[in-house]
PDB file of N, CA and C in Angstrom:
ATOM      1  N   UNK A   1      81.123  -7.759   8.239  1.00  0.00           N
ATOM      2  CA  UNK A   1      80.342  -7.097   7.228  1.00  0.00           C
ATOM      3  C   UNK A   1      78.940  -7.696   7.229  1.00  0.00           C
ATOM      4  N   UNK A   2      77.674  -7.075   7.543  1.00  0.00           N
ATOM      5  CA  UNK A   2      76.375  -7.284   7.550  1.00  0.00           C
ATOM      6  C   UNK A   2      75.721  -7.092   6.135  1.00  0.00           C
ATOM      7  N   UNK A   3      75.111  -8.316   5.222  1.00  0.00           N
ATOM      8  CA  UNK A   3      74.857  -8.628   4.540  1.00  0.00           C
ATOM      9  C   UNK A   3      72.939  -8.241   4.620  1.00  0.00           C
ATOM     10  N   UNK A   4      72.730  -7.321   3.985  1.00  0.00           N
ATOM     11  CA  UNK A   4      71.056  -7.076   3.899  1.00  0.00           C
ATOM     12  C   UNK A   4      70.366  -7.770   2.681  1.00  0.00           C
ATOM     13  N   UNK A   5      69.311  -8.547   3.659  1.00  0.00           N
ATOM     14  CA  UNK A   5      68.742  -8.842   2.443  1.00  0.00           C
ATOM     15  C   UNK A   5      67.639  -7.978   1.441  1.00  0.00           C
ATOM     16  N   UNK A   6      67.361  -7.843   0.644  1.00  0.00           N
ATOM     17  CA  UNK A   6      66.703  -7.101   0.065  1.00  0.00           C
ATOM     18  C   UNK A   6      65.386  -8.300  -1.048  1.00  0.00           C
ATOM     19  N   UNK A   7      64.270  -7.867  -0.240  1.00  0.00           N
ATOM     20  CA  UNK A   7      62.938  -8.500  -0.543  1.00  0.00           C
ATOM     21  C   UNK A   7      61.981  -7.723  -1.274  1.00  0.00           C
ATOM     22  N   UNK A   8      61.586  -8.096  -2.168  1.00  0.00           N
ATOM     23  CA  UNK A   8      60.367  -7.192  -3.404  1.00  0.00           C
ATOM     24  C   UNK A   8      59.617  -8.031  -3.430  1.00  0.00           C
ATOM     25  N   UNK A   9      58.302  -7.138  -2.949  1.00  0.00           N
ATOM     26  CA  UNK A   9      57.018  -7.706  -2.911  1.00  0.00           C
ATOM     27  C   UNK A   9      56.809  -6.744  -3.895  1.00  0.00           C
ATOM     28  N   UNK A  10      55.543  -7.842  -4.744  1.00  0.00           N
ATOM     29  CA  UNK A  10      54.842  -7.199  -5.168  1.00  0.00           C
ATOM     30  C   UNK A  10      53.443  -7.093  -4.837  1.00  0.00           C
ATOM     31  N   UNK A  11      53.041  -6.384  -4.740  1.00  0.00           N
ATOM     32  CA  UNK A  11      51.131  -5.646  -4.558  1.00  0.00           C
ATOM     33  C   UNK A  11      50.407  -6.556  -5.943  1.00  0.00           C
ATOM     34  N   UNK A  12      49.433  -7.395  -5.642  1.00  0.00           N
ATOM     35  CA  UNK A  12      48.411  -7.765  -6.527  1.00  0.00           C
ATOM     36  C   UNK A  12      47.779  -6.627  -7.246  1.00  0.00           C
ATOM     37  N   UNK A  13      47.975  -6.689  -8.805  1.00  0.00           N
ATOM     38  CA  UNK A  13      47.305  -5.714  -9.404  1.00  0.00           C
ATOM     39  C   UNK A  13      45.804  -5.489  -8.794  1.00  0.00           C
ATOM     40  N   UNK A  14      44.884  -4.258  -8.641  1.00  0.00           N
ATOM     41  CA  UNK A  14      44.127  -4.239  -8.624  1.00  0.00           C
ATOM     42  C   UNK A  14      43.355  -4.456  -9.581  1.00  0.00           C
ATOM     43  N   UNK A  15      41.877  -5.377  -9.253  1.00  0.00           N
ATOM     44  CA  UNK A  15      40.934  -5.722 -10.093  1.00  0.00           C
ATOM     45  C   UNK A  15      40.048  -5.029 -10.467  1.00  0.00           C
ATOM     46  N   UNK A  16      39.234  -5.037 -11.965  1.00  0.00           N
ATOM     47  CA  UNK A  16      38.186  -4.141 -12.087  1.00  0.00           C
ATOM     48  C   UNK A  16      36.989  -5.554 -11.697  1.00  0.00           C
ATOM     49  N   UNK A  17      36.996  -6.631 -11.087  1.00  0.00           N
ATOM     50  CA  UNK A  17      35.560  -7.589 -11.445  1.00  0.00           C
ATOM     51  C   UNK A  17      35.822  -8.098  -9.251  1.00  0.00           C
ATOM     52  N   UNK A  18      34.691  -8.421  -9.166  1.00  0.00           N
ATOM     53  CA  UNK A  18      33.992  -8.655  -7.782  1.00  0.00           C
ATOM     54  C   UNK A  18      33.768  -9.978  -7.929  1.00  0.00           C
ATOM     55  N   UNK A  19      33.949 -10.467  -6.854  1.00  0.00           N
ATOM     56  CA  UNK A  19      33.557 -12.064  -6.641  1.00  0.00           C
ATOM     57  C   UNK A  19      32.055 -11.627  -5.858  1.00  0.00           C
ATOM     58  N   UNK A  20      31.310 -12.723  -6.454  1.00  0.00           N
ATOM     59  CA  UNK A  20      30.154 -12.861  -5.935  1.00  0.00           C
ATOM     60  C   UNK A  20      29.513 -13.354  -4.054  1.00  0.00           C
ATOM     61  N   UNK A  21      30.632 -12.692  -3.683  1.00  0.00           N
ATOM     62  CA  UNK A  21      30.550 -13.134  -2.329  1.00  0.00           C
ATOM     63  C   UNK A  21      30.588 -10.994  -1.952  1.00  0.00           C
ATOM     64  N   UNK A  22      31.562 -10.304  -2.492  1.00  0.00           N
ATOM     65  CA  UNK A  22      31.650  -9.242  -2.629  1.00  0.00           C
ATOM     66  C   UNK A  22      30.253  -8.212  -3.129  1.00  0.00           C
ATOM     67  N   UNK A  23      29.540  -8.985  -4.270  1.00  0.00           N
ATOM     68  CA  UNK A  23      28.898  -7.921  -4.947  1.00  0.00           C
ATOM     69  C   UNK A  23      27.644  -8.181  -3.844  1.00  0.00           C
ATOM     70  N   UNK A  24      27.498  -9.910  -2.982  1.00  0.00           N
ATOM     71  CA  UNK A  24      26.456  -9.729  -2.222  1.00  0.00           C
ATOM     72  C   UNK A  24      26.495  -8.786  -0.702  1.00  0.00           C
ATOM     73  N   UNK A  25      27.871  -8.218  -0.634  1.00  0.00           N
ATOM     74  CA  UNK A  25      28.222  -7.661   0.850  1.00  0.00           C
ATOM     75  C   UNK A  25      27.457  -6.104   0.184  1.00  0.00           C
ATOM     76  N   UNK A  26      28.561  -5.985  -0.786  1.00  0.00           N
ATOM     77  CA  UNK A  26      27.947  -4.434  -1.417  1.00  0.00           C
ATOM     78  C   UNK A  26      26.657  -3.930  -1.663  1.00  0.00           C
ATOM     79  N   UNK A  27      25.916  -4.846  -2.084  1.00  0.00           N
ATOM     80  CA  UNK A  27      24.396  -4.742  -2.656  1.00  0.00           C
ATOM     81  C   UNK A  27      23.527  -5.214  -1.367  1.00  0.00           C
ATOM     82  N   UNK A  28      23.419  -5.986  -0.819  1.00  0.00           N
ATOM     83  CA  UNK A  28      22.861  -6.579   0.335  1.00  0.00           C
ATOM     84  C   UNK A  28      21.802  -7.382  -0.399  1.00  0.00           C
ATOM     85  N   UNK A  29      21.959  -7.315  -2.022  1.00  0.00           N
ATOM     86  CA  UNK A  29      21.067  -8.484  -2.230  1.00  0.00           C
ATOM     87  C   UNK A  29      21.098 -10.058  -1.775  1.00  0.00           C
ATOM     88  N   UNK A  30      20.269 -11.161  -1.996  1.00  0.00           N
ATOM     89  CA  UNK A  30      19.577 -12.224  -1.798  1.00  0.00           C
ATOM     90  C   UNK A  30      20.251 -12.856  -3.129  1.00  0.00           C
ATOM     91  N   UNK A  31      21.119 -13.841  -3.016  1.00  0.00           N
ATOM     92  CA  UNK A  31      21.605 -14.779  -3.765  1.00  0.00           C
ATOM     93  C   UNK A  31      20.691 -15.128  -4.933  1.00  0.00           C
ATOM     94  N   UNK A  32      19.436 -15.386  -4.595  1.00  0.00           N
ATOM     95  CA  UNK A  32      18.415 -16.165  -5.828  1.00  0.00           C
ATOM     96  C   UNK A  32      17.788 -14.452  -6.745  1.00  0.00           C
ATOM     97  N   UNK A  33      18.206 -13.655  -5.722  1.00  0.00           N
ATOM     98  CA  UNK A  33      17.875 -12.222  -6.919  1.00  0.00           C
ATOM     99  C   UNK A  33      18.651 -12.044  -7.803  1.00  0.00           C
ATOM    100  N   UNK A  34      19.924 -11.833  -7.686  1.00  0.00           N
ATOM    101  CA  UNK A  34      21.557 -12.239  -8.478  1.00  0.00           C
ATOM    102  C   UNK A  34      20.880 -12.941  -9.205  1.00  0.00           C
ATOM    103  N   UNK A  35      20.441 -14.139  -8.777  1.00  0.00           N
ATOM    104  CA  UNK A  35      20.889 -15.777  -9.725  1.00  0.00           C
ATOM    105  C   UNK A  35      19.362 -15.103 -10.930  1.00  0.00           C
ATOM    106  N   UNK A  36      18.615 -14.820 -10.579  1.00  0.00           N
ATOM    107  CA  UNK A  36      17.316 -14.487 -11.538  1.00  0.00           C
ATOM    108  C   UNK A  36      17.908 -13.437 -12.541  1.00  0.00           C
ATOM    109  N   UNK A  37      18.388 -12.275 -12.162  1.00  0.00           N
ATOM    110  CA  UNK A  37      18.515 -11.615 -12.872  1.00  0.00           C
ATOM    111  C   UNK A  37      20.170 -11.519 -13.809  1.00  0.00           C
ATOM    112  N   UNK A  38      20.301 -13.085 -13.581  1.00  0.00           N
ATOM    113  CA  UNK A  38      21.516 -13.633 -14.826  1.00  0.00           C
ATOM    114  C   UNK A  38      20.876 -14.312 -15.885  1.00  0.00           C
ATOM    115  N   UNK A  39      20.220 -15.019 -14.858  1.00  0.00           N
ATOM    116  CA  UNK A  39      19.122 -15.886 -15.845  1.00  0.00           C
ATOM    117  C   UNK A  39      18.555 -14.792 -16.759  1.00  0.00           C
ATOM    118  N   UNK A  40      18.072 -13.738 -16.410  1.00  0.00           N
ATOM    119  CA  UNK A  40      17.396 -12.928 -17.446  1.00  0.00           C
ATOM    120  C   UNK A  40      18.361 -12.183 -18.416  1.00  0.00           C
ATOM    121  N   UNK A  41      19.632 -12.489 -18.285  1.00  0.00           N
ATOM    122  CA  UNK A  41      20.659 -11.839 -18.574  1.00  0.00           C
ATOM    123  C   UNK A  41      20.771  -9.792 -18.442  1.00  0.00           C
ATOM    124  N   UNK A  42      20.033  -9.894 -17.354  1.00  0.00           N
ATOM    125  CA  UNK A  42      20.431  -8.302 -17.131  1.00  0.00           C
ATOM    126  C   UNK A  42      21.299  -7.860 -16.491  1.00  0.00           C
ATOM    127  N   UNK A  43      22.255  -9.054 -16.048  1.00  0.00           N
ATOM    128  CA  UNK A  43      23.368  -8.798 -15.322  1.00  0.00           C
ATOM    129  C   UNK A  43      24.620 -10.087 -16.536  1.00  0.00           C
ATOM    130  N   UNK A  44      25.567  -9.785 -16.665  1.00  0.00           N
ATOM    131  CA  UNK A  44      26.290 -11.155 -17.269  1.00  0.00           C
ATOM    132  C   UNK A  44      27.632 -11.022 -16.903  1.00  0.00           C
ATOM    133  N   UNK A  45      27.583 -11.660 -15.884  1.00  0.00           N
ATOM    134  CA  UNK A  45      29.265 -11.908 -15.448  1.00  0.00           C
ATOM    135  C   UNK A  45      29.993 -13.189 -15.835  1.00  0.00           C
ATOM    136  N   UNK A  46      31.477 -12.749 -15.293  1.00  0.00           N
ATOM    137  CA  UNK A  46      32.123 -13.573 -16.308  1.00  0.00           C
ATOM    138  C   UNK A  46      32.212 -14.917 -15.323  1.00  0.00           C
ATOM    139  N   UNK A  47      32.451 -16.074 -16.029  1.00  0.00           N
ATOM    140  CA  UNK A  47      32.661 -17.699 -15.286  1.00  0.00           C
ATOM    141  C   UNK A  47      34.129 -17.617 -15.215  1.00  0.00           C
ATOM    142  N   UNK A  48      34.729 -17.810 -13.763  1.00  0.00           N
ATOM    143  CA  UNK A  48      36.031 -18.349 -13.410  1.00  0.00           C
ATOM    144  C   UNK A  48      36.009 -20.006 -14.220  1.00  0.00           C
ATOM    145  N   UNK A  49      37.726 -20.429 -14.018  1.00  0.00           N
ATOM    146  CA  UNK A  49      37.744 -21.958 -14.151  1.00  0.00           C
ATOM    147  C   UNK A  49      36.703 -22.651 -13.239  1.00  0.00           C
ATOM    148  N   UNK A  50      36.734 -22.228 -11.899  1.00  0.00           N
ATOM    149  CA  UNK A  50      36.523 -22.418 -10.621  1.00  0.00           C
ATOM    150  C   UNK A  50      35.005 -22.839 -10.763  1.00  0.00           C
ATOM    151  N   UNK A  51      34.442 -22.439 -11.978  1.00  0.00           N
ATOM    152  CA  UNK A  51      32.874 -22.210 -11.859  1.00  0.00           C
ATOM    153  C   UNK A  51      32.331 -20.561 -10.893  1.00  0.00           C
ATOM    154  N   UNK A  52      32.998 -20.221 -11.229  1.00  0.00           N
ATOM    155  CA  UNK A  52      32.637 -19.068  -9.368  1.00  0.00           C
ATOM    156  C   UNK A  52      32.145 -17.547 -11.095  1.00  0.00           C
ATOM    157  N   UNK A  53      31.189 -17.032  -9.953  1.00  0.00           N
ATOM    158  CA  UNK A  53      31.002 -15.187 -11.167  1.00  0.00           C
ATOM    159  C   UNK A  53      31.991 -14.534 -10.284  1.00  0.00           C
ATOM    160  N   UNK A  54      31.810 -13.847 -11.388  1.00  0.00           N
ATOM    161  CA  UNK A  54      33.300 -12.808 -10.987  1.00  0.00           C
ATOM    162  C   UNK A  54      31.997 -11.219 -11.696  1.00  0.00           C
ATOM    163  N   UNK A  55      32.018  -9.932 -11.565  1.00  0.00           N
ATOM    164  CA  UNK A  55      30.900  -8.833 -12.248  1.00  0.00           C
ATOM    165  C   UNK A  55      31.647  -7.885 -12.068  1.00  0.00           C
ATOM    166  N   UNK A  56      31.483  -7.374 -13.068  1.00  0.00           N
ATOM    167  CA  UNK A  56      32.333  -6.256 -12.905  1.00  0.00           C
ATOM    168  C   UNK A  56      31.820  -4.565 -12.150  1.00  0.00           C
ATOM    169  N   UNK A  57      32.574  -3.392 -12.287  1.00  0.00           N
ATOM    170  CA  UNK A  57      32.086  -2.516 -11.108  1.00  0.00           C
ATOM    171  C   UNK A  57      30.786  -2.268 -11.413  1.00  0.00           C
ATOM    172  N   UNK A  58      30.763  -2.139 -12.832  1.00  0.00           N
ATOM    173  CA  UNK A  58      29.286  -1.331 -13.376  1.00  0.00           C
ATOM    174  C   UNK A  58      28.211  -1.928 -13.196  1.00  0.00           C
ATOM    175  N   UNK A  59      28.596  -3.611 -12.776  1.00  0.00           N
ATOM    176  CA  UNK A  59      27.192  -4.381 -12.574  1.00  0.00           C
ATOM    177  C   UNK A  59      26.460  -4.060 -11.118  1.00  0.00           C
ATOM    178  N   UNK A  60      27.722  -3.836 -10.171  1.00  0.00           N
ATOM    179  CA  UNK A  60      27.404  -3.272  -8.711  1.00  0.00           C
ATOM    180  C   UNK A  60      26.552  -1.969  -8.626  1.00  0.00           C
ATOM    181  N   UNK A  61      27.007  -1.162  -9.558  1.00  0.00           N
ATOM    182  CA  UNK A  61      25.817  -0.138  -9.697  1.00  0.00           C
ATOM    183  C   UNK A  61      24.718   0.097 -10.070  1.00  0.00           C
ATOM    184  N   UNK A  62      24.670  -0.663 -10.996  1.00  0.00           N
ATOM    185  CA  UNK A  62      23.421  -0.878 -11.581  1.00  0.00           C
ATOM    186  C   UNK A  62      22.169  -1.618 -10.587  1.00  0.00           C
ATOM    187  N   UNK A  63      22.963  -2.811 -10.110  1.00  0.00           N
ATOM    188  CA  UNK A  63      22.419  -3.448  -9.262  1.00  0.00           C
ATOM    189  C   UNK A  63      21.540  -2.536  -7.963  1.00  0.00           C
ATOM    190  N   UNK A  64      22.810  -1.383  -6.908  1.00  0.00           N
ATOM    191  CA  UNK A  64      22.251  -0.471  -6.419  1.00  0.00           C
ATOM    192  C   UNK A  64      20.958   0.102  -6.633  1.00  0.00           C
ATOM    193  N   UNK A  65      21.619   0.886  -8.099  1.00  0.00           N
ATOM    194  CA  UNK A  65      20.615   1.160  -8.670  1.00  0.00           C
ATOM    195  C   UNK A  65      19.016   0.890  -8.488  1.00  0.00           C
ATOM    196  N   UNK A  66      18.935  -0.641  -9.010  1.00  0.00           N
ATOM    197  CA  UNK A  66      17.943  -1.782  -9.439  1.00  0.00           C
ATOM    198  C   UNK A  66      17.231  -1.723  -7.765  1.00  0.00           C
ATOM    199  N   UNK A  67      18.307  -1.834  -6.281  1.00  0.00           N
ATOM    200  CA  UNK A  67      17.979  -1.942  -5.456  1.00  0.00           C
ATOM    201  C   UNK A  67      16.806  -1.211  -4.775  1.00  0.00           C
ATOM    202  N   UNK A  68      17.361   0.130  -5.272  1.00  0.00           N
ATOM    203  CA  UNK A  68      17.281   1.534  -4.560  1.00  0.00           C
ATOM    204  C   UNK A  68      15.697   1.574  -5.373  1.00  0.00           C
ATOM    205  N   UNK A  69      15.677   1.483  -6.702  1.00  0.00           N
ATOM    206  CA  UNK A  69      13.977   1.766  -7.252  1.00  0.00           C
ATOM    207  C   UNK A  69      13.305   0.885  -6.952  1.00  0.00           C
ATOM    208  N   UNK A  70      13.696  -0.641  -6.932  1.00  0.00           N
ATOM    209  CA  UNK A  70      12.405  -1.480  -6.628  1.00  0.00           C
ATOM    210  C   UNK A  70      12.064  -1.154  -5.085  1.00  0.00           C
ATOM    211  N   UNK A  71      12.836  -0.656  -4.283  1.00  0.00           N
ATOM    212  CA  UNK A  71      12.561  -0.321  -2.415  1.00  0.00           C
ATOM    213  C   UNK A  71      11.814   0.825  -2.765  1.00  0.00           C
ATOM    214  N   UNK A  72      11.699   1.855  -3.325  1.00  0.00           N
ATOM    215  CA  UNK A  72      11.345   3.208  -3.407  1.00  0.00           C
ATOM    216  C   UNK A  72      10.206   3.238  -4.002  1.00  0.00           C
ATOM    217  N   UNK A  73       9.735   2.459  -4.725  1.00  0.00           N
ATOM    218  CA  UNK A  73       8.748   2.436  -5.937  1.00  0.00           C
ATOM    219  C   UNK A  73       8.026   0.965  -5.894  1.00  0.00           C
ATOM    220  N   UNK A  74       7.913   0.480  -4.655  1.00  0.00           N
ATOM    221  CA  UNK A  74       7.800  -1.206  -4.424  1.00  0.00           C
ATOM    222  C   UNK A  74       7.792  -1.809  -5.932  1.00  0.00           C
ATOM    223  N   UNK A  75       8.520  -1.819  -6.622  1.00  0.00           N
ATOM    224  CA  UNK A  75       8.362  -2.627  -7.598  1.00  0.00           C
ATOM    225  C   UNK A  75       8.805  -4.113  -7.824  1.00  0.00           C
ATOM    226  N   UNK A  76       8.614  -4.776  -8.158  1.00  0.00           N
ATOM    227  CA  UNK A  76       8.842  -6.338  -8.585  1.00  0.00           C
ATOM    228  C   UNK A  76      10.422  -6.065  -9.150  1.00  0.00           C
ATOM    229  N   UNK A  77      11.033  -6.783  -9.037  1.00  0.00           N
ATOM    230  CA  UNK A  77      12.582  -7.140  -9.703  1.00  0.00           C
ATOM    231  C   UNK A  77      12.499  -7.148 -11.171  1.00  0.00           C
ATOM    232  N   UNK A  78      11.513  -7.642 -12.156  1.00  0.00           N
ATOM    233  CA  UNK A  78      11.061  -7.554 -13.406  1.00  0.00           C
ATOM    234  C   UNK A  78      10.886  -5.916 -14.006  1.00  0.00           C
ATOM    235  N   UNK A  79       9.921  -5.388 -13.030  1.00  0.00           N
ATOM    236  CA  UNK A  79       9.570  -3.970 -13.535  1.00  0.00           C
ATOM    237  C   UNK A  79      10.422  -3.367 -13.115  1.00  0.00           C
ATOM    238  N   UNK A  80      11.409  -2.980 -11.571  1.00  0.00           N
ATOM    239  CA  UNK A  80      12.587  -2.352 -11.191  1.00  0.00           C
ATOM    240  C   UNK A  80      13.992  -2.271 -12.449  1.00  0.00           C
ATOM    241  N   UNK A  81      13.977  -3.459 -13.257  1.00  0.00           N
ATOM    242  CA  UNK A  81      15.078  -3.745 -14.441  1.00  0.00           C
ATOM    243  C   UNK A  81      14.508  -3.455 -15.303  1.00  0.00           C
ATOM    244  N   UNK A  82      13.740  -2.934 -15.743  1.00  0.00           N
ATOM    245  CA  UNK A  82      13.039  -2.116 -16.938  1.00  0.00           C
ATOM    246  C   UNK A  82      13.303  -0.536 -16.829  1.00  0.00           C
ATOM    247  N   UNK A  83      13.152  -0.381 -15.354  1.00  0.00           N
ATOM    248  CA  UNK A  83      12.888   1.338 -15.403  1.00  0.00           C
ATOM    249  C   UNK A  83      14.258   1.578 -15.609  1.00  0.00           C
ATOM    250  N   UNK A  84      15.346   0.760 -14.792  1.00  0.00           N
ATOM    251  CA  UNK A  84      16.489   1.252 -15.044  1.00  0.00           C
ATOM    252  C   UNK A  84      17.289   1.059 -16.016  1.00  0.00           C
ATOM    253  N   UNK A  85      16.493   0.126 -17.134  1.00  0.00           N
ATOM    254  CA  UNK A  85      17.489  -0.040 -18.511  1.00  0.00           C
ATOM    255  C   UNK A  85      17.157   1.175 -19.024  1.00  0.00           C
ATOM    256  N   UNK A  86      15.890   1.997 -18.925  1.00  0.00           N
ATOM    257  CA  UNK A  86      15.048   2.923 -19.586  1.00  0.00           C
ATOM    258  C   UNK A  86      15.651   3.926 -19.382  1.00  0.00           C
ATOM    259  N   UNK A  87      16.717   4.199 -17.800  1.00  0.00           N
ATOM    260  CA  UNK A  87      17.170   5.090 -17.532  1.00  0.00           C
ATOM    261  C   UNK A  87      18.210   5.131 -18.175  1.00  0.00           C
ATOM    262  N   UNK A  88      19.536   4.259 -18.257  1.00  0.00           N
ATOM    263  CA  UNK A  88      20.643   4.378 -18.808  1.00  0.00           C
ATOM    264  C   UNK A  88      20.230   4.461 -20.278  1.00  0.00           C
ATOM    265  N   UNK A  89      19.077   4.072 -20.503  1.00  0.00           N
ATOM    266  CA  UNK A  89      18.790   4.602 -22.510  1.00  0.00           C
ATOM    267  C   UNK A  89      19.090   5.949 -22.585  1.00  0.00           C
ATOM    268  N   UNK A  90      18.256   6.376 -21.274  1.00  0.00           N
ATOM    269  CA  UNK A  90      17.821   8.019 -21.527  1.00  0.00           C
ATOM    270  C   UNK A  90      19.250   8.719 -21.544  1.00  0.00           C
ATOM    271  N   UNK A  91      20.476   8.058 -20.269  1.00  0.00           N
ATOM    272  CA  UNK A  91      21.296   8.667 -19.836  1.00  0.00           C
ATOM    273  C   UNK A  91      22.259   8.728 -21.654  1.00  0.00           C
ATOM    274  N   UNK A  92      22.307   7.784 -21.833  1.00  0.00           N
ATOM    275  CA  UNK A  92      22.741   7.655 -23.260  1.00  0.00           C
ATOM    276  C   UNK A  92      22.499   8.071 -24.597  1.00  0.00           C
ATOM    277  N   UNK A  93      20.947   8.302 -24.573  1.00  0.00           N
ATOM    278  CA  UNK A  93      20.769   9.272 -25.749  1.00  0.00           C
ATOM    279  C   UNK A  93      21.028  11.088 -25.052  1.00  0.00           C
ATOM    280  N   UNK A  94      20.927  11.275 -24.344  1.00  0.00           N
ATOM    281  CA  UNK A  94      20.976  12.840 -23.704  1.00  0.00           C
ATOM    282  C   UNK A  94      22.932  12.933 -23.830  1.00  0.00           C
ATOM    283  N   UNK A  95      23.396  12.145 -23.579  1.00  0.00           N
ATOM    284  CA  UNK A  95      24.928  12.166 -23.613  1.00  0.00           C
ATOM    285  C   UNK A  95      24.942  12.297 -25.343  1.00  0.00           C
ATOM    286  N   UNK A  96      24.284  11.568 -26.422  1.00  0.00           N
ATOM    287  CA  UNK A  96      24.468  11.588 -27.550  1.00  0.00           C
ATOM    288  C   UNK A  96      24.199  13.253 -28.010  1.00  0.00           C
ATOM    289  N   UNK A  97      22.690  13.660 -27.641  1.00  0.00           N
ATOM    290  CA  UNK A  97      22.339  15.023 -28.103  1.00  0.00           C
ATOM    291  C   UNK A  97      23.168  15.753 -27.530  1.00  0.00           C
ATOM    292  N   UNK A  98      23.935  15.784 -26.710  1.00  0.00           N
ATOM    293  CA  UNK A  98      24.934  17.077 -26.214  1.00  0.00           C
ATOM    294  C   UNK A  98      26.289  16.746 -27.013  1.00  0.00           C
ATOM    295  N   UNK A  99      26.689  15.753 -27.145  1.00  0.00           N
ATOM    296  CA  UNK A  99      27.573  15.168 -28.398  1.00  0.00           C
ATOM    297  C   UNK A  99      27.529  16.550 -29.527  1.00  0.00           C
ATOM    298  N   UNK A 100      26.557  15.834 -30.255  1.00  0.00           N
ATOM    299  CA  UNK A 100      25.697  16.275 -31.564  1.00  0.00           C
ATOM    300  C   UNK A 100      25.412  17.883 -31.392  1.00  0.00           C
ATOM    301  N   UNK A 101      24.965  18.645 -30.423  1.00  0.00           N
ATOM    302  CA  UNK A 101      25.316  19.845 -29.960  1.00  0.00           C
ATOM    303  C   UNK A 101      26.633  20.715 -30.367  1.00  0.00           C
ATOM    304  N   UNK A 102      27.352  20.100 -29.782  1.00  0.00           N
ATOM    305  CA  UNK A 102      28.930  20.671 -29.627  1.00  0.00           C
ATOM    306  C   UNK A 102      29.345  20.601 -30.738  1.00  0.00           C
ATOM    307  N   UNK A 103      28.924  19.381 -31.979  1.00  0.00           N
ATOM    308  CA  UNK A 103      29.181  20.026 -33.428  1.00  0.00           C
ATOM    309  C   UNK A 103      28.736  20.682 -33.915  1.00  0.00           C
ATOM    310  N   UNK A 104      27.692  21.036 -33.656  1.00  0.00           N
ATOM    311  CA  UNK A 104      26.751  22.085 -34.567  1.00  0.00           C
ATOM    312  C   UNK A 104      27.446  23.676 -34.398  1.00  0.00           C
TER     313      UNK A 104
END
């Protein structure tokens, strides 16, 4: 009589946050651009025990984002994080007035 063993793996939940080795493959940013724009807190990821950032998806986009206008618009990293806080304002009040719409 042949005895099977029976093995359960489990799959690591998937994560919603990026190790900072990740968000620099994705973004192709420069380590000290990251590190500035924590310092300015326009990015705030979370601290492992480890000491290590961990950011979550939305920071990767934003970041894009941040990438894509300061290349397009030569802007400074300072003024590039302005236009695009300005944008997600806009994206956010226009999401509110169509809100506010649909009750009326």
């Amino acid at each position: 009589m042949d005895i099977k063993q029976v093995v359960v793996a489990t799959v690591p939940a998937r994560s919603e946050r990026i190790s900072f080795a990740q968000l620099q493959e994705l973004t192709g940013l420069h380590p000290t651009v990251v590190g500035e724009l924590i310092e300015l807190g326009w990015i705030t990821p979370e601290r492992t025990t480890a000491d290590a950032y961990l950011f979550r998806t939305s920071d990767l986009y934003r970041l894009r984002k941040l990438e894509r206008i300061r290349r397009d618009f030569e802007l400074p990293l300072l003024g590039a994080s302005i236009v695009v806080d300005l944008i997600e304002r806009i994206d956010y009040l226009e999401n509110k007035v169509r809100e506010l719409n649909r009750l009326l």
